[in-house]
C-alpha atoms as a PDB file:
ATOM      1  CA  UNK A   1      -5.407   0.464 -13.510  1.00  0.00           C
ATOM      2  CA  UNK A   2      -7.568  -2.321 -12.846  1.00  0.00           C
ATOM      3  CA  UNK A   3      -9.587  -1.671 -16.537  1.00  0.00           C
ATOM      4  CA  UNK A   4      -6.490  -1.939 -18.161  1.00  0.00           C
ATOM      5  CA  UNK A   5      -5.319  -5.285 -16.193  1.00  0.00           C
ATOM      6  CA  UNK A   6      -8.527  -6.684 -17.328  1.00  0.00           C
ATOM      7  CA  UNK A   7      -7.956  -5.575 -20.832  1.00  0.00           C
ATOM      8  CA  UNK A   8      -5.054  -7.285 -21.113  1.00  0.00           C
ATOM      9  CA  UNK A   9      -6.752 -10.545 -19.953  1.00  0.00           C
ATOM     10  CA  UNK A  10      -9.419  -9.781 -22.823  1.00  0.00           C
ATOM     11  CA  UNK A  11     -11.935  -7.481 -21.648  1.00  0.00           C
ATOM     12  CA  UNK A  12     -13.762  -9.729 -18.835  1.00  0.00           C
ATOM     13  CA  UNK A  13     -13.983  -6.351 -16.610  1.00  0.00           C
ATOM     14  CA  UNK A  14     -17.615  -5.990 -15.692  1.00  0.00           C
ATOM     15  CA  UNK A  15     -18.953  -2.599 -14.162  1.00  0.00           C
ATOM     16  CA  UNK A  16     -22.431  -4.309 -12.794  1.00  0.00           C
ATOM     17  CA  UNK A  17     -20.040  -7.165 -10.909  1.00  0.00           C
ATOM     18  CA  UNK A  18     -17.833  -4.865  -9.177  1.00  0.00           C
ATOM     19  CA  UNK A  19     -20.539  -2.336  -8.295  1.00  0.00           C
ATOM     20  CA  UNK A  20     -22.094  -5.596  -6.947  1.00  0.00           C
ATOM     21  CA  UNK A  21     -19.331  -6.672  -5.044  1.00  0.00           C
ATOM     22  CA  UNK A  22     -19.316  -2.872  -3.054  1.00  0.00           C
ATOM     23  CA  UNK A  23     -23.045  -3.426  -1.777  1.00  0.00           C
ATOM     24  CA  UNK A  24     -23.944  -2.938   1.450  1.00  0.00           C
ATOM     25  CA  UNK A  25     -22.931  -5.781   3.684  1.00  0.00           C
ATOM     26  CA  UNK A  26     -25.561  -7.837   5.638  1.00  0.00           C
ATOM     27  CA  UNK A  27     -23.913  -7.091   8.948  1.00  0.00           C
ATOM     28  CA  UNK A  28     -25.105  -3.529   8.600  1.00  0.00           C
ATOM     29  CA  UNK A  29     -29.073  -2.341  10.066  1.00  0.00           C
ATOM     30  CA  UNK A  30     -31.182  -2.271   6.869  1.00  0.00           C
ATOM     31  CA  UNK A  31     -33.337   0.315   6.576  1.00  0.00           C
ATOM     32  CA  UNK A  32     -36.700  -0.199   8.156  1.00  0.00           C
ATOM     33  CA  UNK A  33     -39.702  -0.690   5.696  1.00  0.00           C
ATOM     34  CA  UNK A  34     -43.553   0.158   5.811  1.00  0.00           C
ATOM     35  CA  UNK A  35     -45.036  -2.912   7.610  1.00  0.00           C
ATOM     36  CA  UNK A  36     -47.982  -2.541   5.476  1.00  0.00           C
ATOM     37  CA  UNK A  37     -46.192  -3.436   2.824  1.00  0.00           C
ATOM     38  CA  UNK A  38     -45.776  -7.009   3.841  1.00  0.00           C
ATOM     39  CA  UNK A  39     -49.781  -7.404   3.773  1.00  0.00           C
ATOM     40  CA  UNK A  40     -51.596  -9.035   1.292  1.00  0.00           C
ATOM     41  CA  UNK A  41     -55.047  -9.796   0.463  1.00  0.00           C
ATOM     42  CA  UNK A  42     -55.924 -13.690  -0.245  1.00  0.00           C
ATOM     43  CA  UNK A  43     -59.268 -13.995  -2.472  1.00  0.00           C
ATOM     44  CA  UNK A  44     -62.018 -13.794   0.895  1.00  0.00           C
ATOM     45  CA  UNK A  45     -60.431 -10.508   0.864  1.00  0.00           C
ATOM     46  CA  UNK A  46     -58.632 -11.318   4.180  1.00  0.00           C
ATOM     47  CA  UNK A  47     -55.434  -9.027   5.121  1.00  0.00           C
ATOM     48  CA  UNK A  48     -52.500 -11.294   6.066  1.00  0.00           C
ATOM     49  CA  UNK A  49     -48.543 -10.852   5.917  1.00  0.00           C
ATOM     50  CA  UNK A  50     -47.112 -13.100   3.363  1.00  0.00           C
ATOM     51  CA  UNK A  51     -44.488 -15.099   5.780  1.00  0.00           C
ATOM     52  CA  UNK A  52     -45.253 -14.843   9.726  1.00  0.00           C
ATOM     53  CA  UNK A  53     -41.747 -15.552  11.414  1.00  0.00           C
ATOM     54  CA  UNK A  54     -42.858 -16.721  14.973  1.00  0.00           C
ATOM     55  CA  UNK A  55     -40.825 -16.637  17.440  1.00  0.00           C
ATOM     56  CA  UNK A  56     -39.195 -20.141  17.579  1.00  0.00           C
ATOM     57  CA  UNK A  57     -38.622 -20.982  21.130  1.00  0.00           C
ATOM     58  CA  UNK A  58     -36.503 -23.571  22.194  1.00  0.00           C
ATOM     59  CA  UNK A  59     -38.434 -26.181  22.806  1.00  0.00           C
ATOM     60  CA  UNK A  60     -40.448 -26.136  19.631  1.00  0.00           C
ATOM     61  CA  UNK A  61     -36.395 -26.761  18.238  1.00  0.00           C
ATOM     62  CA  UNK A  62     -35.486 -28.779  20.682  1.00  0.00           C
ATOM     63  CA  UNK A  63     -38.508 -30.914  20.159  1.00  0.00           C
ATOM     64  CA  UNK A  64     -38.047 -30.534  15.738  1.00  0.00           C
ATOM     65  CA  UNK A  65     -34.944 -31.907  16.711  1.00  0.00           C
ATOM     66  CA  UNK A  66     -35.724 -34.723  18.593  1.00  0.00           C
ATOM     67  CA  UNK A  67     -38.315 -35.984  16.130  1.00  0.00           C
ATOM     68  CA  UNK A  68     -35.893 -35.609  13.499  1.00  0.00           C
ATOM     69  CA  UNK A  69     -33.286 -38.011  14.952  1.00  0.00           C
ATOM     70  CA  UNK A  70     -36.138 -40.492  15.646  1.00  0.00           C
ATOM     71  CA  UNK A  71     -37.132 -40.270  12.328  1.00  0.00           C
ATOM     72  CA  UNK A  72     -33.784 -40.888  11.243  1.00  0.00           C
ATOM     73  CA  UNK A  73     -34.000 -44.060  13.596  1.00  0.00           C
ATOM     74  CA  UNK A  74     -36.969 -45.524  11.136  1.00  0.00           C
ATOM     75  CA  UNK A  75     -35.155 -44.361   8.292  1.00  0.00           C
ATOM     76  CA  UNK A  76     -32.306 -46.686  10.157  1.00  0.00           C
ATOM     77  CA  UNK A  77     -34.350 -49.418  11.005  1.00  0.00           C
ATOM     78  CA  UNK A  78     -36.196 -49.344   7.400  1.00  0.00           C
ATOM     79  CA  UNK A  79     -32.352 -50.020   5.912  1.00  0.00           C
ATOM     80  CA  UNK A  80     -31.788 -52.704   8.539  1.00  0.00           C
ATOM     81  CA  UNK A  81     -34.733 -54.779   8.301  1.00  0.00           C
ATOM     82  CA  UNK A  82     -33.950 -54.901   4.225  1.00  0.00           C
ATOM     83  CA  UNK A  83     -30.306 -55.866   4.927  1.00  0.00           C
ATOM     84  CA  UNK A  84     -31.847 -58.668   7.002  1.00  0.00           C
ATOM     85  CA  UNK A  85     -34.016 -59.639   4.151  1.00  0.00           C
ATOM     86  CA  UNK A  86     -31.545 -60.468   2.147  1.00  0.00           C
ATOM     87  CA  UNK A  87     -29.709 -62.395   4.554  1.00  0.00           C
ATOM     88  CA  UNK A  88     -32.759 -64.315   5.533  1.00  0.00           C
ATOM     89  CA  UNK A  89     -32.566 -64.910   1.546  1.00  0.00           C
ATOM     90  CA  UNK A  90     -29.397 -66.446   1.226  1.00  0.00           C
ATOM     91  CA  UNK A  91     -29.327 -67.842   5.125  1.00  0.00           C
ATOM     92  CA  UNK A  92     -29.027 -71.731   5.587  1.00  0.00           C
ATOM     93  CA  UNK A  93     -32.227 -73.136   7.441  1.00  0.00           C
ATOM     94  CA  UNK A  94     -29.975 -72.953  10.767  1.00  0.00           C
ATOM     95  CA  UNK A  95     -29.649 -69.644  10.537  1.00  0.00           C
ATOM     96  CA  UNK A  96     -33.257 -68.380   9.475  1.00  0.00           C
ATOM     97  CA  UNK A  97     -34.178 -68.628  13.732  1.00  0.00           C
ATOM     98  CA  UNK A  98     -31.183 -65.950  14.577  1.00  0.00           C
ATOM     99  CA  UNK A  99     -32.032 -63.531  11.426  1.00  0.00           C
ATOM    100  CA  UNK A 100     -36.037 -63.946  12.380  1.00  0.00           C
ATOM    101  CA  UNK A 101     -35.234 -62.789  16.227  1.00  0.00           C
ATOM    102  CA  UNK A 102     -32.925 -59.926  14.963  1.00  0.00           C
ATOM    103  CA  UNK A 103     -36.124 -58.949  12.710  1.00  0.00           C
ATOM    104  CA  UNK A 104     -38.512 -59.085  15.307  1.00  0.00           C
ATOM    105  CA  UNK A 105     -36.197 -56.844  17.509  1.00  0.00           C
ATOM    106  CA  UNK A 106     -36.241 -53.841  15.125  1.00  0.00           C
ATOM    107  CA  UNK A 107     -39.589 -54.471  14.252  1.00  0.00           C
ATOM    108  CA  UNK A 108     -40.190 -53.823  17.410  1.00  0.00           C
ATOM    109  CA  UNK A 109     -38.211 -51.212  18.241  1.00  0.00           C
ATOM    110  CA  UNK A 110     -39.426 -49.603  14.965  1.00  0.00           C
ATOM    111  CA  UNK A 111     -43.181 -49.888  16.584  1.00  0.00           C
ATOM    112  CA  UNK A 112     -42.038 -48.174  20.175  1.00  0.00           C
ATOM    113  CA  UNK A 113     -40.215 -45.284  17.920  1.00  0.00           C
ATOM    114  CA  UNK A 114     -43.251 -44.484  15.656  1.00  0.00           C
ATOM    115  CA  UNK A 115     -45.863 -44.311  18.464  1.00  0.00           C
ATOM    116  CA  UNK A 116     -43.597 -42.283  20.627  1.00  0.00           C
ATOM    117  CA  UNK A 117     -43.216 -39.646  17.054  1.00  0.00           C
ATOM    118  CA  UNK A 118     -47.323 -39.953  16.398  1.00  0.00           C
ATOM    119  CA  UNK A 119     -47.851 -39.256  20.440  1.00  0.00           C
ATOM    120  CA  UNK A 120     -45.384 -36.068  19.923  1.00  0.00           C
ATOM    121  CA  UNK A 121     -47.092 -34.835  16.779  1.00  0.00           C
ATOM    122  CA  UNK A 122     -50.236 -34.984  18.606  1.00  0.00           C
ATOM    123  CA  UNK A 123     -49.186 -33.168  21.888  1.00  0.00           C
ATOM    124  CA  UNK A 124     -47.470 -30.479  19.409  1.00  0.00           C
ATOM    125  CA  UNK A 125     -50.449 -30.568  17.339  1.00  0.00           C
ATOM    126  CA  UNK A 126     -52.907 -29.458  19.598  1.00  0.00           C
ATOM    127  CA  UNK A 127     -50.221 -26.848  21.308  1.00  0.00           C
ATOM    128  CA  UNK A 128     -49.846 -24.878  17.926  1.00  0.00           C
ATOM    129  CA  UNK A 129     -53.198 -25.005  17.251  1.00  0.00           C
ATOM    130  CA  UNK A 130     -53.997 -23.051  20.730  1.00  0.00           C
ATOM    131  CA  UNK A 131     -50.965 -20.924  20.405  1.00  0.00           C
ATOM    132  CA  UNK A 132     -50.049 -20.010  16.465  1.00  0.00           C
ATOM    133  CA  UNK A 133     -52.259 -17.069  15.365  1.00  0.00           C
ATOM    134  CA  UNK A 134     -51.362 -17.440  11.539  1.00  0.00           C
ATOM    135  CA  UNK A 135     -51.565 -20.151   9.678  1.00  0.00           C
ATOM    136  CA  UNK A 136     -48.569 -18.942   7.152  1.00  0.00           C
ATOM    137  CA  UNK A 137     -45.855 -19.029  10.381  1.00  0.00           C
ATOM    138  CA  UNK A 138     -42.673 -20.073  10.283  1.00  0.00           C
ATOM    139  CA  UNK A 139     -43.610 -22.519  12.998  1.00  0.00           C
ATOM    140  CA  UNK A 140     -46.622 -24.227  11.536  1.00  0.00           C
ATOM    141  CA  UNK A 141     -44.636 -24.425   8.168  1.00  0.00           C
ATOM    142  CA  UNK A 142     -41.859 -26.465  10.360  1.00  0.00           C
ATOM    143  CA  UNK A 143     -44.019 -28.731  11.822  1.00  0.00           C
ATOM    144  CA  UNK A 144     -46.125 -29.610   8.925  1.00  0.00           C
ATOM    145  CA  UNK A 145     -42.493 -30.163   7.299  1.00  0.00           C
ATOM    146  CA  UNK A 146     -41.300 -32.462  10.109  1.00  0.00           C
ATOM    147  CA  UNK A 147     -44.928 -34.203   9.885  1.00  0.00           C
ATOM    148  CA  UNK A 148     -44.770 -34.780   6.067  1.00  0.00           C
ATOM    149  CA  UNK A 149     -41.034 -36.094   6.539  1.00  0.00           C
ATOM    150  CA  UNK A 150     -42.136 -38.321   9.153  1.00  0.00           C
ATOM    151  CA  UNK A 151     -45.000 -40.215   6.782  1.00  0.00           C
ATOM    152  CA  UNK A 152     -42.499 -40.505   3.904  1.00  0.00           C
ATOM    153  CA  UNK A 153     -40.136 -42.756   6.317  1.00  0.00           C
ATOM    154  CA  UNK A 154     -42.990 -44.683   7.950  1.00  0.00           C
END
């Protein structure tokens, strides 16, 4: 029934895509694997599992969180001190005093934001490095995300 439906729309019936399409589902248990295979060995000869997932508490994603909304805030503050820029540009000499305190406000609020992130990474810093046994975890591969993020808005 359904080949010859297809037929008559040209022959776009594919076996492999509907034998696809009855997979198992990713709601069901999958079958449990060897956890040796997951080891490899890097070139010291050192066993180690390809991807540790650690378990991500919730204030290591409370705090990835945090630091990612302040980072947003530079991002924010980056956009605004441009904008200002250009005003400052095309500003009359009466208005260059107003634009300059506006300036110095997010520059400064800029400042307080980045020290508070750098005083964070630090704290977290030396946390992981007492607590993370693998250097490959999931955790450790967040924060040196969030870290690299934070130097390309600063």
């Amino acid at each position: 029934m359904a080949t010859d439906l297809f037929d008559e729309l040209g022959g776009t019936f594919d076996g492999g895509y509907a034998a696809s399409a009855m997979r198992p589902s990713k709601w069901e248990k999958p079958k449990k694997k060897d956890p040796m295979d997951e080891y490899t060995v890097d070139d010291l000869g050192h066993e180690s599992t390809a991807l540790t997932v650690d378990d991500l508490d919730d204030n290591f994603l409370r705090m990835r969180d945090e630091v990612r909304q302040e980072i947003q805030k530079i991002v924010g503050h980056n956009t605004e001190v441009k904008n200002l820029s250009n005003k400052y540009r095309l500003a009359s000499a009466h208005q260059y005093q107003t634009i300059i305190v506006q300036m110095d406000t997010v520059v400064q609020t800029n400042t307080a934001v980045t020290t508070q992130i750098k005083w964070r990474v630090q704290k977290e810093r030396t946390v992981l490095a007492s607590t993370a046994d693998n250097v490959n975890s999931l955790k450790i591969k967040e924060f040196n995300a969030l870290v690299h993020q934070f130097k390309a808005a600063c």
